[in-house]
N, C-alpha and C. Protein backbone atom coordinates (compact mmCIF):
# COMPACT_ATOMS: atom_id res chain seq x y z
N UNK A 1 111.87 99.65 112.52
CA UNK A 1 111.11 99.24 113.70
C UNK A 1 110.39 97.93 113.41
N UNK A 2 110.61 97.17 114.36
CA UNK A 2 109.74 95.42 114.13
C UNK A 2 109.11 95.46 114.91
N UNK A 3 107.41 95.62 115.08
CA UNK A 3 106.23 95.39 115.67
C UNK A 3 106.14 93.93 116.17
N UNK A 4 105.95 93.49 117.05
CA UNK A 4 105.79 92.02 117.14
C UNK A 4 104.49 92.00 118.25
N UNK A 5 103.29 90.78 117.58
CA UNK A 5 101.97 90.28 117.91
C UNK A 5 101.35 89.17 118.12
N UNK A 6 100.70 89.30 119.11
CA UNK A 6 100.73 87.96 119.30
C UNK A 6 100.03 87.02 118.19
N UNK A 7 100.29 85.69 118.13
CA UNK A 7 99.63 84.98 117.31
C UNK A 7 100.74 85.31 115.89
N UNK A 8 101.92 85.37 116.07
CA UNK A 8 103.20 85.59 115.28
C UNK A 8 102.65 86.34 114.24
N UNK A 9 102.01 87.91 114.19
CA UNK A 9 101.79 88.91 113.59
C UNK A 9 103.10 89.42 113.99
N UNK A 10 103.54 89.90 112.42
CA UNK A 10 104.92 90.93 112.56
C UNK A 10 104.83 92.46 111.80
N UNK A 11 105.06 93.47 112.01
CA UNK A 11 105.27 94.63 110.91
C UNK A 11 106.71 94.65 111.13
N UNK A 12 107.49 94.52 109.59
CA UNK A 12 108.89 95.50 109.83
C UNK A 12 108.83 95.40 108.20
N UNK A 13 109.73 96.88 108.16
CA UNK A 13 110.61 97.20 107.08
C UNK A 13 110.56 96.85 106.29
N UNK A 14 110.17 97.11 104.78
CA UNK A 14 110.70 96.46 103.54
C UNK A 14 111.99 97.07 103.15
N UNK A 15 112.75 96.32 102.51
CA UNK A 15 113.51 96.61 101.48
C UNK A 15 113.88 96.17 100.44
N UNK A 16 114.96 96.59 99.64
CA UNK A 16 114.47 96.61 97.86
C UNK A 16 114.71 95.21 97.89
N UNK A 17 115.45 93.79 98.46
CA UNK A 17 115.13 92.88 98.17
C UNK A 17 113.42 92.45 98.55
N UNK A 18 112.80 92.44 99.10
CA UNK A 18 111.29 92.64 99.24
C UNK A 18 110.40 92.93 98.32
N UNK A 19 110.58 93.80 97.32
CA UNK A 19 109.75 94.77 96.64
C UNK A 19 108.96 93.65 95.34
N UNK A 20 109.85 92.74 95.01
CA UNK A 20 109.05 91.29 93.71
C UNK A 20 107.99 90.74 94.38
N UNK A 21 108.07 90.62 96.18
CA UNK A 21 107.08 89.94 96.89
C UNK A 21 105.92 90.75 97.14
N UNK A 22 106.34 91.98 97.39
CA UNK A 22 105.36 92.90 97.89
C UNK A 22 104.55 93.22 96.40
N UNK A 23 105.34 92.99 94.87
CA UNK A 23 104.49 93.23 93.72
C UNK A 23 103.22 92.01 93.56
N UNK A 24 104.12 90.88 93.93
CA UNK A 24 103.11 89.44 93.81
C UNK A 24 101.97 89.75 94.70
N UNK A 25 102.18 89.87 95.54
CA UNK A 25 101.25 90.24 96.99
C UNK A 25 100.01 91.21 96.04
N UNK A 26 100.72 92.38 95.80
CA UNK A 26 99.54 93.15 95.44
C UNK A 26 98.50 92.62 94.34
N UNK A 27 99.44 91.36 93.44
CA UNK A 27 98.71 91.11 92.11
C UNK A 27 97.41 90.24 92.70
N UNK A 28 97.91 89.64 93.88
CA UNK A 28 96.87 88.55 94.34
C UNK A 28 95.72 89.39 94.67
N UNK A 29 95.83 90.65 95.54
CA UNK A 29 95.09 91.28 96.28
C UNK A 29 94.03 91.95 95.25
N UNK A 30 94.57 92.53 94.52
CA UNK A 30 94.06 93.42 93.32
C UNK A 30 93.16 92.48 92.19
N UNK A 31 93.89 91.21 92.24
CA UNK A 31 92.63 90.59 91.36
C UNK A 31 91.60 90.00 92.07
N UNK A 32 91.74 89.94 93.10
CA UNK A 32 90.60 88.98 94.07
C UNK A 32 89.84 90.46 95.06
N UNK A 33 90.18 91.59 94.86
CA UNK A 33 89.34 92.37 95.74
C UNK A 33 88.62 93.49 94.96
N UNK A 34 89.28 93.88 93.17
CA UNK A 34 89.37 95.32 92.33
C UNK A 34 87.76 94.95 91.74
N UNK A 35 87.68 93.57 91.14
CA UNK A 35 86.82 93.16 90.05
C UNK A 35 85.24 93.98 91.12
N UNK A 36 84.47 94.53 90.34
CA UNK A 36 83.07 94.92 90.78
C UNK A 36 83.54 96.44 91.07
N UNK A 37 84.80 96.84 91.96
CA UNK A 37 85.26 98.27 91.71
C UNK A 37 85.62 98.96 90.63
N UNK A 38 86.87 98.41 89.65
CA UNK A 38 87.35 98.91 88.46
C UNK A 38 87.22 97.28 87.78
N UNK A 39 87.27 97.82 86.71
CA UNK A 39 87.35 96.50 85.61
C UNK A 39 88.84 95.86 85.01
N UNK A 40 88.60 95.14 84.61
CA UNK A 40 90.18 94.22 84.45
C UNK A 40 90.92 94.92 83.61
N UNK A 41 90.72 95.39 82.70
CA UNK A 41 92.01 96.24 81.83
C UNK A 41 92.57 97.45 83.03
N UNK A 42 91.37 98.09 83.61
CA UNK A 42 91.97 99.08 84.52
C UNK A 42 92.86 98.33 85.90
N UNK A 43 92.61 97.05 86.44
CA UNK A 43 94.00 96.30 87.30
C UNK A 43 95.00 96.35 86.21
N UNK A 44 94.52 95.41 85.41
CA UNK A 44 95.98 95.47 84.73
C UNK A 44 96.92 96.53 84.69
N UNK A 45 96.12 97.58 84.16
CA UNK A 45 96.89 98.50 83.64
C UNK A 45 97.88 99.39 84.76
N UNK A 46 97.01 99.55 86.31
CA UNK A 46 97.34 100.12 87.05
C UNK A 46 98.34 99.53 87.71
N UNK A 47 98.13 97.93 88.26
CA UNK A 47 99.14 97.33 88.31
C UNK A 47 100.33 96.85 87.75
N UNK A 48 100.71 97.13 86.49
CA UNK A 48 101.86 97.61 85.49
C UNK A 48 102.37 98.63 85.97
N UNK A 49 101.77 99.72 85.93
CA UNK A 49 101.98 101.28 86.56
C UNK A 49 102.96 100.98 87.83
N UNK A 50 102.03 100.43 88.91
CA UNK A 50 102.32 101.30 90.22
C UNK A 50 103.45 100.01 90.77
N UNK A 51 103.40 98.46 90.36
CA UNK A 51 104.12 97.77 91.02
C UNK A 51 105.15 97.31 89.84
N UNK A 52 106.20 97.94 88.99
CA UNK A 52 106.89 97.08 88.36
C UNK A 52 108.26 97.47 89.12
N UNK A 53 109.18 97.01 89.01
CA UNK A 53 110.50 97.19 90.27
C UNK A 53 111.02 98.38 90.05
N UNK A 54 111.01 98.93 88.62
CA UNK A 54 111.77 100.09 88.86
C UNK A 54 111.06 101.40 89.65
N UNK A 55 109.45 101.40 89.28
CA UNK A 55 108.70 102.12 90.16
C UNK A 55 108.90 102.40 91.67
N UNK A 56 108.47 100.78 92.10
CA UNK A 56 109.07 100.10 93.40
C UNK A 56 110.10 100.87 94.26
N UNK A 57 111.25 100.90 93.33
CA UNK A 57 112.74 101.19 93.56
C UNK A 57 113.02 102.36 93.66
N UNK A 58 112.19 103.11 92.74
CA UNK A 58 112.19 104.49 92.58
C UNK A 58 111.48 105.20 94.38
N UNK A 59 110.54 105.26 94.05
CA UNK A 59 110.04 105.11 95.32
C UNK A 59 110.90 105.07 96.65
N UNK A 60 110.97 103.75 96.75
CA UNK A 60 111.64 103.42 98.23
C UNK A 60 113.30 104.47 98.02
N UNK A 61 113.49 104.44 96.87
CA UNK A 61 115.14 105.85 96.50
C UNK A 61 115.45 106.67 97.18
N UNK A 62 114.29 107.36 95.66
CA UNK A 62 114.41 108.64 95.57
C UNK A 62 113.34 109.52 96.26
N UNK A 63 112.04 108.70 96.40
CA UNK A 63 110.52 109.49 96.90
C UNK A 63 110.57 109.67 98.50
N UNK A 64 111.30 109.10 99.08
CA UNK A 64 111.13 108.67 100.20
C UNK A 64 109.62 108.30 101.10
N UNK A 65 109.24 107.34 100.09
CA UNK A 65 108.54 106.24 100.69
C UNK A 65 108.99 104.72 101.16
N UNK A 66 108.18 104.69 102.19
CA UNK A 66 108.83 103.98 102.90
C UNK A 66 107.71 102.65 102.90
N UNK A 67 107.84 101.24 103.30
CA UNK A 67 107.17 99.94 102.72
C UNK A 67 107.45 99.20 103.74
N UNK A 68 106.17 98.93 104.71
CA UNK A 68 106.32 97.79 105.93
C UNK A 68 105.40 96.84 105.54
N UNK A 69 106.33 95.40 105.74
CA UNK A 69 105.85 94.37 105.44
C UNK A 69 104.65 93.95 106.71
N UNK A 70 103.27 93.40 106.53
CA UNK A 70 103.09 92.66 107.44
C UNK A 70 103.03 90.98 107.31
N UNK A 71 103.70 90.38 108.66
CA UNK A 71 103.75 89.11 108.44
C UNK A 71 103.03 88.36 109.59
N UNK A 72 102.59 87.14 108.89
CA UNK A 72 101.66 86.24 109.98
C UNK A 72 101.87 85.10 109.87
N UNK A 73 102.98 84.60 111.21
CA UNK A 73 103.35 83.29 111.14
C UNK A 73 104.84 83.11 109.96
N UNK A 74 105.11 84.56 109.92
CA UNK A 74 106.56 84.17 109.09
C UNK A 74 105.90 84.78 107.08
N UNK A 75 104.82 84.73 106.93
CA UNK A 75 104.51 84.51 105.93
C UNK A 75 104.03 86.18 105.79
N UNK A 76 104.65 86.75 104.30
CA UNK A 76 104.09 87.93 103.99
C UNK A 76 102.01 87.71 103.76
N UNK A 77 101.57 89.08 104.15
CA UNK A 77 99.96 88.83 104.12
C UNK A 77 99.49 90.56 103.86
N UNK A 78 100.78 91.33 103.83
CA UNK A 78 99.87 92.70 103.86
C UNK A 78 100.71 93.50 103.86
N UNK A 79 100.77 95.06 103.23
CA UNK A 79 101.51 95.74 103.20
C UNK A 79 101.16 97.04 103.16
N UNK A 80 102.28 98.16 103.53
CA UNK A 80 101.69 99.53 103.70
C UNK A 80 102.62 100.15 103.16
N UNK A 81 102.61 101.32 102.42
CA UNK A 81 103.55 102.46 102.13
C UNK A 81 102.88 103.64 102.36
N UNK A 82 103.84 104.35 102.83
CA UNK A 82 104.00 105.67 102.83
C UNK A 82 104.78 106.35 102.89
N UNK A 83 104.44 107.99 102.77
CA UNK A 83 105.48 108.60 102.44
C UNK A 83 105.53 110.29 102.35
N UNK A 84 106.29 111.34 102.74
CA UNK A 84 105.93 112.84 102.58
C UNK A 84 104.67 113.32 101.38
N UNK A 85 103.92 113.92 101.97
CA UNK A 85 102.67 114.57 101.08
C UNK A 85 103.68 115.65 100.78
N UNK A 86 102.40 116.54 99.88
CA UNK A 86 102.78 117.45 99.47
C UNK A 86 102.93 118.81 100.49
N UNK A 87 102.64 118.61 101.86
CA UNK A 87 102.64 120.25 102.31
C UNK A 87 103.45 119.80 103.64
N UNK A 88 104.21 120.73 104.44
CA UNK A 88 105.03 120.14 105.40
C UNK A 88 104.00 119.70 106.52
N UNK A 89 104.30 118.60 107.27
CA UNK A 89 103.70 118.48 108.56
C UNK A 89 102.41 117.23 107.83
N UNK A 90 102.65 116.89 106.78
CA UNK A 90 101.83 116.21 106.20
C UNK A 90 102.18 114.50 105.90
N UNK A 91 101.77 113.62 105.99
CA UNK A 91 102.21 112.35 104.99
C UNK A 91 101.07 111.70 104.50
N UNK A 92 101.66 110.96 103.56
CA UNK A 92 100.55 110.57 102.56
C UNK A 92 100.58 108.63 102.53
N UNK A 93 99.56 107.98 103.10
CA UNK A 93 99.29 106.91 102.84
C UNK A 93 98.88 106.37 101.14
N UNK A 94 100.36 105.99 101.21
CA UNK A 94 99.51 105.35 99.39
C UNK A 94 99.31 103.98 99.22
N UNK A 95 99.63 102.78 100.35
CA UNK A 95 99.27 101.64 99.68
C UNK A 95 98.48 101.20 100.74
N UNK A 96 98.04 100.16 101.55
CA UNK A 96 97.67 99.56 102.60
C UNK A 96 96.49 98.17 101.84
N UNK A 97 97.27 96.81 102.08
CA UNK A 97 96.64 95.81 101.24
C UNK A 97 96.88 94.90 101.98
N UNK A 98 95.98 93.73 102.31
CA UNK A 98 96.00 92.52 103.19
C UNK A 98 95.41 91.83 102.28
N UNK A 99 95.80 90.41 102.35
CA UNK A 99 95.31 89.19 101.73
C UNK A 99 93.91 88.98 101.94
N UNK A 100 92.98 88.80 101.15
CA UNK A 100 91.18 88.44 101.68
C UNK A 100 91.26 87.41 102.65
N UNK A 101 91.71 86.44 102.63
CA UNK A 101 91.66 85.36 103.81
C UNK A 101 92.13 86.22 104.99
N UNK A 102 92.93 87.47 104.97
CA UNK A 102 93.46 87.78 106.37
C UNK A 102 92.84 89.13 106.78
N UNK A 103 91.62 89.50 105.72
CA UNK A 103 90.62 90.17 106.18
C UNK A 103 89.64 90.33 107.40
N UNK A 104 89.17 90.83 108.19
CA UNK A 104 88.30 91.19 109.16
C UNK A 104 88.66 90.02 110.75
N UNK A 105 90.44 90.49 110.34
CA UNK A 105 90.37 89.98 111.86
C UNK A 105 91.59 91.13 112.71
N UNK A 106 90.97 92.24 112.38
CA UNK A 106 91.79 93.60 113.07
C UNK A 106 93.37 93.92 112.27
N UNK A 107 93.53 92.75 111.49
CA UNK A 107 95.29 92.99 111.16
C UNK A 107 95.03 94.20 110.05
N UNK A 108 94.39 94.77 109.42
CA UNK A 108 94.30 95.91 108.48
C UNK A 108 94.48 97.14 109.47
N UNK A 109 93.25 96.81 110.13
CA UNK A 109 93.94 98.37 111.16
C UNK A 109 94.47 98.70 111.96
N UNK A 110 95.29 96.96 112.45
CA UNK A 110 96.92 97.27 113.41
C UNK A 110 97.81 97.42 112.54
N UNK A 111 97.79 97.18 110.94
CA UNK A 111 98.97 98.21 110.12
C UNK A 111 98.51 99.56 109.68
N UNK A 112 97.68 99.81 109.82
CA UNK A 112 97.40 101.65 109.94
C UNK A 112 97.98 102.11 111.30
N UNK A 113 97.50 101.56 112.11
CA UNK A 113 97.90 102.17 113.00
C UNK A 113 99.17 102.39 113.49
N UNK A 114 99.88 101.17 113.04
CA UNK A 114 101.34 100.84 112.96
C UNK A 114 101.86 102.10 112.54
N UNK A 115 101.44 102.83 110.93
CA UNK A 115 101.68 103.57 109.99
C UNK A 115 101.19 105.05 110.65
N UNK A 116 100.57 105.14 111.62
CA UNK A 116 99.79 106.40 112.23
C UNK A 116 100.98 106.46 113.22
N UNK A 117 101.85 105.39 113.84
CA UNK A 117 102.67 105.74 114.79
C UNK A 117 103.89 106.11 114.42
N UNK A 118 104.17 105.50 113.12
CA UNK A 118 105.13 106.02 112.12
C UNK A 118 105.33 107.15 112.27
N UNK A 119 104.23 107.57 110.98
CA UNK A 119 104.41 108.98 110.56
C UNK A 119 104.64 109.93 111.95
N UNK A 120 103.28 109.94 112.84
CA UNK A 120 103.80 110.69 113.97
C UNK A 120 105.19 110.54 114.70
N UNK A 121 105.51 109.79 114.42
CA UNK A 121 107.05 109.73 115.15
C UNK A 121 108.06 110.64 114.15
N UNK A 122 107.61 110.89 112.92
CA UNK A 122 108.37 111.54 111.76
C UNK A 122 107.59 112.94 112.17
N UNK A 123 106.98 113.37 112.78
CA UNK A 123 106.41 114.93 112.88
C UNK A 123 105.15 115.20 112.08
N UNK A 124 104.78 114.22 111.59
CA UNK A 124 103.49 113.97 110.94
C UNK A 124 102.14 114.78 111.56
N UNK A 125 101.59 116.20 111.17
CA UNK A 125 100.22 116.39 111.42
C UNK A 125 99.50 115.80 111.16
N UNK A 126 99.14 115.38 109.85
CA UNK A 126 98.18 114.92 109.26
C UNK A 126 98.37 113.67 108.40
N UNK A 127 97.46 112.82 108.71
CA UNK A 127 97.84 111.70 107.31
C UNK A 127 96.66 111.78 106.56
N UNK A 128 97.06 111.60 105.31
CA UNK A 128 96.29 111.58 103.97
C UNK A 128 96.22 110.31 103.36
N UNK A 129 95.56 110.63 102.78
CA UNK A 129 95.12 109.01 101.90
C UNK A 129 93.99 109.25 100.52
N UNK A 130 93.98 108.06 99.56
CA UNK A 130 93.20 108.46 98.89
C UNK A 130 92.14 106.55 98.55
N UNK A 131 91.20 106.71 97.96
CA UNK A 131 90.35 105.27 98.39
C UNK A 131 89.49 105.59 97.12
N UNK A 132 89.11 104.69 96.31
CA UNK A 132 88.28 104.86 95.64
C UNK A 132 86.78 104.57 95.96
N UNK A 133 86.44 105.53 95.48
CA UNK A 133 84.75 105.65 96.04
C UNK A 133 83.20 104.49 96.11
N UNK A 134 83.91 103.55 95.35
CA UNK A 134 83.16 101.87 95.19
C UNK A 134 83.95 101.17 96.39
N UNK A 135 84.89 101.74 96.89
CA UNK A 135 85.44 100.21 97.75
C UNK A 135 85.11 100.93 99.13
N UNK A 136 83.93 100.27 99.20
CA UNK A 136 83.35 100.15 100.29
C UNK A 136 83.97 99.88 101.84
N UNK A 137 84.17 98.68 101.58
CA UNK A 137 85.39 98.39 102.45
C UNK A 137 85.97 98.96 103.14
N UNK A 138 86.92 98.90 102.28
CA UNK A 138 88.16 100.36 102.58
C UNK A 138 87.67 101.33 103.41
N UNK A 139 86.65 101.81 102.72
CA UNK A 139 86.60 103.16 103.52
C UNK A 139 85.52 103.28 105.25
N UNK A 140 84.98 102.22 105.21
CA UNK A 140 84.78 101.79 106.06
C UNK A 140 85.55 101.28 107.16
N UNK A 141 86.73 100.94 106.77
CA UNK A 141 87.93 100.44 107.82
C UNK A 141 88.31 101.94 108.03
N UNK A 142 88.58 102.54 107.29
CA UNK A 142 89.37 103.99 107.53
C UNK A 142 88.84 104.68 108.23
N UNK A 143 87.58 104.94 108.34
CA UNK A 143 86.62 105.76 108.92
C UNK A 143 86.33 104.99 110.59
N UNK A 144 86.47 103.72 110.76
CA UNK A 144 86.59 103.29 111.64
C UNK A 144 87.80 103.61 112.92
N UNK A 145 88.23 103.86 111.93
CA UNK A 145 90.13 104.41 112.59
C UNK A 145 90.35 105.65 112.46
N UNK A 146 89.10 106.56 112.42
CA UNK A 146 89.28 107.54 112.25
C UNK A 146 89.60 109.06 111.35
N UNK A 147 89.77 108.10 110.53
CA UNK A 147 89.49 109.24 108.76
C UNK A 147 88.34 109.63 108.86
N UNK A 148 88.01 110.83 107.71
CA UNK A 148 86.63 111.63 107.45
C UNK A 148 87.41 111.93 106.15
N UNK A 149 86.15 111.61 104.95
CA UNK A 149 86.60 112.15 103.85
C UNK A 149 86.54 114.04 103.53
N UNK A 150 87.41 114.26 103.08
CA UNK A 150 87.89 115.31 103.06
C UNK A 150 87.74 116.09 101.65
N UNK A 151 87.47 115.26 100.65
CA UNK A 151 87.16 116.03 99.71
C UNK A 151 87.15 114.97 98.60
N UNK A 152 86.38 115.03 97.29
CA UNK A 152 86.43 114.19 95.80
C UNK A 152 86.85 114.56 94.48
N UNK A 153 87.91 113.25 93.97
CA UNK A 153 89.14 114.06 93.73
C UNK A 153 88.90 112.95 92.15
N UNK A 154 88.76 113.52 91.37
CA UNK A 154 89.08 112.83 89.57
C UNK A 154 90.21 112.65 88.96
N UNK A 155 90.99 111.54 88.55
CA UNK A 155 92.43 112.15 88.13
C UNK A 155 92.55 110.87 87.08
N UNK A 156 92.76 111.80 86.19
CA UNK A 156 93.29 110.95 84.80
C UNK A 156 94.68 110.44 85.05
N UNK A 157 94.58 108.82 84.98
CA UNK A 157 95.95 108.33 84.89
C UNK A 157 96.75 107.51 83.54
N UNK A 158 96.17 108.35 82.76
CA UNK A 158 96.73 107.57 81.37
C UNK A 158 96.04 106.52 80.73
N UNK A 159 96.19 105.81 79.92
CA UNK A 159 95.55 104.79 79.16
C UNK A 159 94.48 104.93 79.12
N UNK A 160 93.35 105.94 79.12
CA UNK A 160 92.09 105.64 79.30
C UNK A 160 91.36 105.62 80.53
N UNK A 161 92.13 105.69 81.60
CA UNK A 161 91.62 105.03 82.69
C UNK A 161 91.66 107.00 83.59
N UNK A 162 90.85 106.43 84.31
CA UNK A 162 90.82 107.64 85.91
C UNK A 162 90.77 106.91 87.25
N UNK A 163 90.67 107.86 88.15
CA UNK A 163 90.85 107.19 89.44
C UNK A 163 89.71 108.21 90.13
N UNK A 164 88.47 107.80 90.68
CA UNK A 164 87.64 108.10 91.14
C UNK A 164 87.50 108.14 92.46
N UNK A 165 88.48 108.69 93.27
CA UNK A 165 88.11 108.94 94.74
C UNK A 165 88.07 109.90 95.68
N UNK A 166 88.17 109.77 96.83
CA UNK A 166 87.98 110.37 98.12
C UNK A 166 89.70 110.68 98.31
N UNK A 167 89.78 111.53 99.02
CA UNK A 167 90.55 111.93 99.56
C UNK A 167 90.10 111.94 100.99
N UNK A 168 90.87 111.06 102.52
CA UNK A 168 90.54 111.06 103.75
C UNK A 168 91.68 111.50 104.36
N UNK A 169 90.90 111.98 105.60
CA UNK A 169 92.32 112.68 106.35
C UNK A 169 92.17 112.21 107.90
N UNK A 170 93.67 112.47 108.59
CA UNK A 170 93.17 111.81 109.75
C UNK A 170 94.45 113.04 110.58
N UNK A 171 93.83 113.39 111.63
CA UNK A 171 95.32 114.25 112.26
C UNK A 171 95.37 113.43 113.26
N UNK A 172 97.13 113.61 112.93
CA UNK A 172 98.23 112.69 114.17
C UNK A 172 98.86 114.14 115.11
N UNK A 173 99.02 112.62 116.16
CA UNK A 173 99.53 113.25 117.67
C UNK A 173 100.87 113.02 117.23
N UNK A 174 101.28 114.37 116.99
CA UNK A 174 103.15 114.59 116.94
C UNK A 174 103.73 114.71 118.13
């Protein structure tokens, strides 16, 4: 599906040729938005983890997650994945990232919402998500659109590092 907005805002589709841009994308995002949330060995480390191609690849495969680009003016600026949670009638938001310059001008939560029309079009009750508990931000956009955190969730991800957040939920109109 290709969303088209005015002021040449686009959502469509990634695919696996996509996935090197959508890693660059995140490296920009993650070093210019993480610092004061997690500390630099923990980007690094996570971003090794979660964006190297075979991950990527794996993912968009075998996980069936799915990766919409957003574009403005032709130019990648933001991106979303998602993909089946764990319980039926469920999906799980795992990425949603916009460029800081393309911050606080509604395009973050016309790709949620994009992603809310998604999933419900897939039979989606509920969407899930998870946010770490310093990024303010974030969860402030989410809650704006309708999330309520749902519960606080600790999870060791290797190297030393954890992931300190919220779990938010939002129920969709199937």
């Amino acid at each position: 599906m290709k969303t088209n907005e005015p002021n040449g805002v686009q959502i469509i589709p990634a695919t696996e040729e996509h996935l090197p841009a959508i890693a660059e994308l995140a490296d920009i995002i993650w070093r210019a938005c993480y610092p004061g949330i997690i500390d630099q060995a923990q980007i690094d480390y996570m971003l090794a983890q979660m964006y190297a191609f075979d991950v990527l690849c794996d993912e968009l495969h075998s996980q069936g997650i799915r990766y919409d680009r957003l574009l403005v003016a032709g130019k990648l600026a933001g991106f979303a994945s998602y993909g089946p949670g764990s319980e039926p009638g469920v999906m799980k938001l795992h990425r949603l990232y916009l460029l800081p310059e393309m911050q606080g001008r509604g395009l973050g939560s016309r790709l949620l919402q994009h992603v809310e029309g998604e999933v419900s079009a897939r039979g989606a009750r509920r969407l899930i998500l998870s946010v770490n508990k310093r990024n303010a931000k974030a969860i402030a956009t989410y809650q704006r659109n309708g999330f309520v955190i749902a519960e606080s969730v600790v999870t060791d991800i290797g190297g030393g590092f954890i992931m300190d957040d919220y779990t938010m939920t939002k129920n969709c109109s199937a």
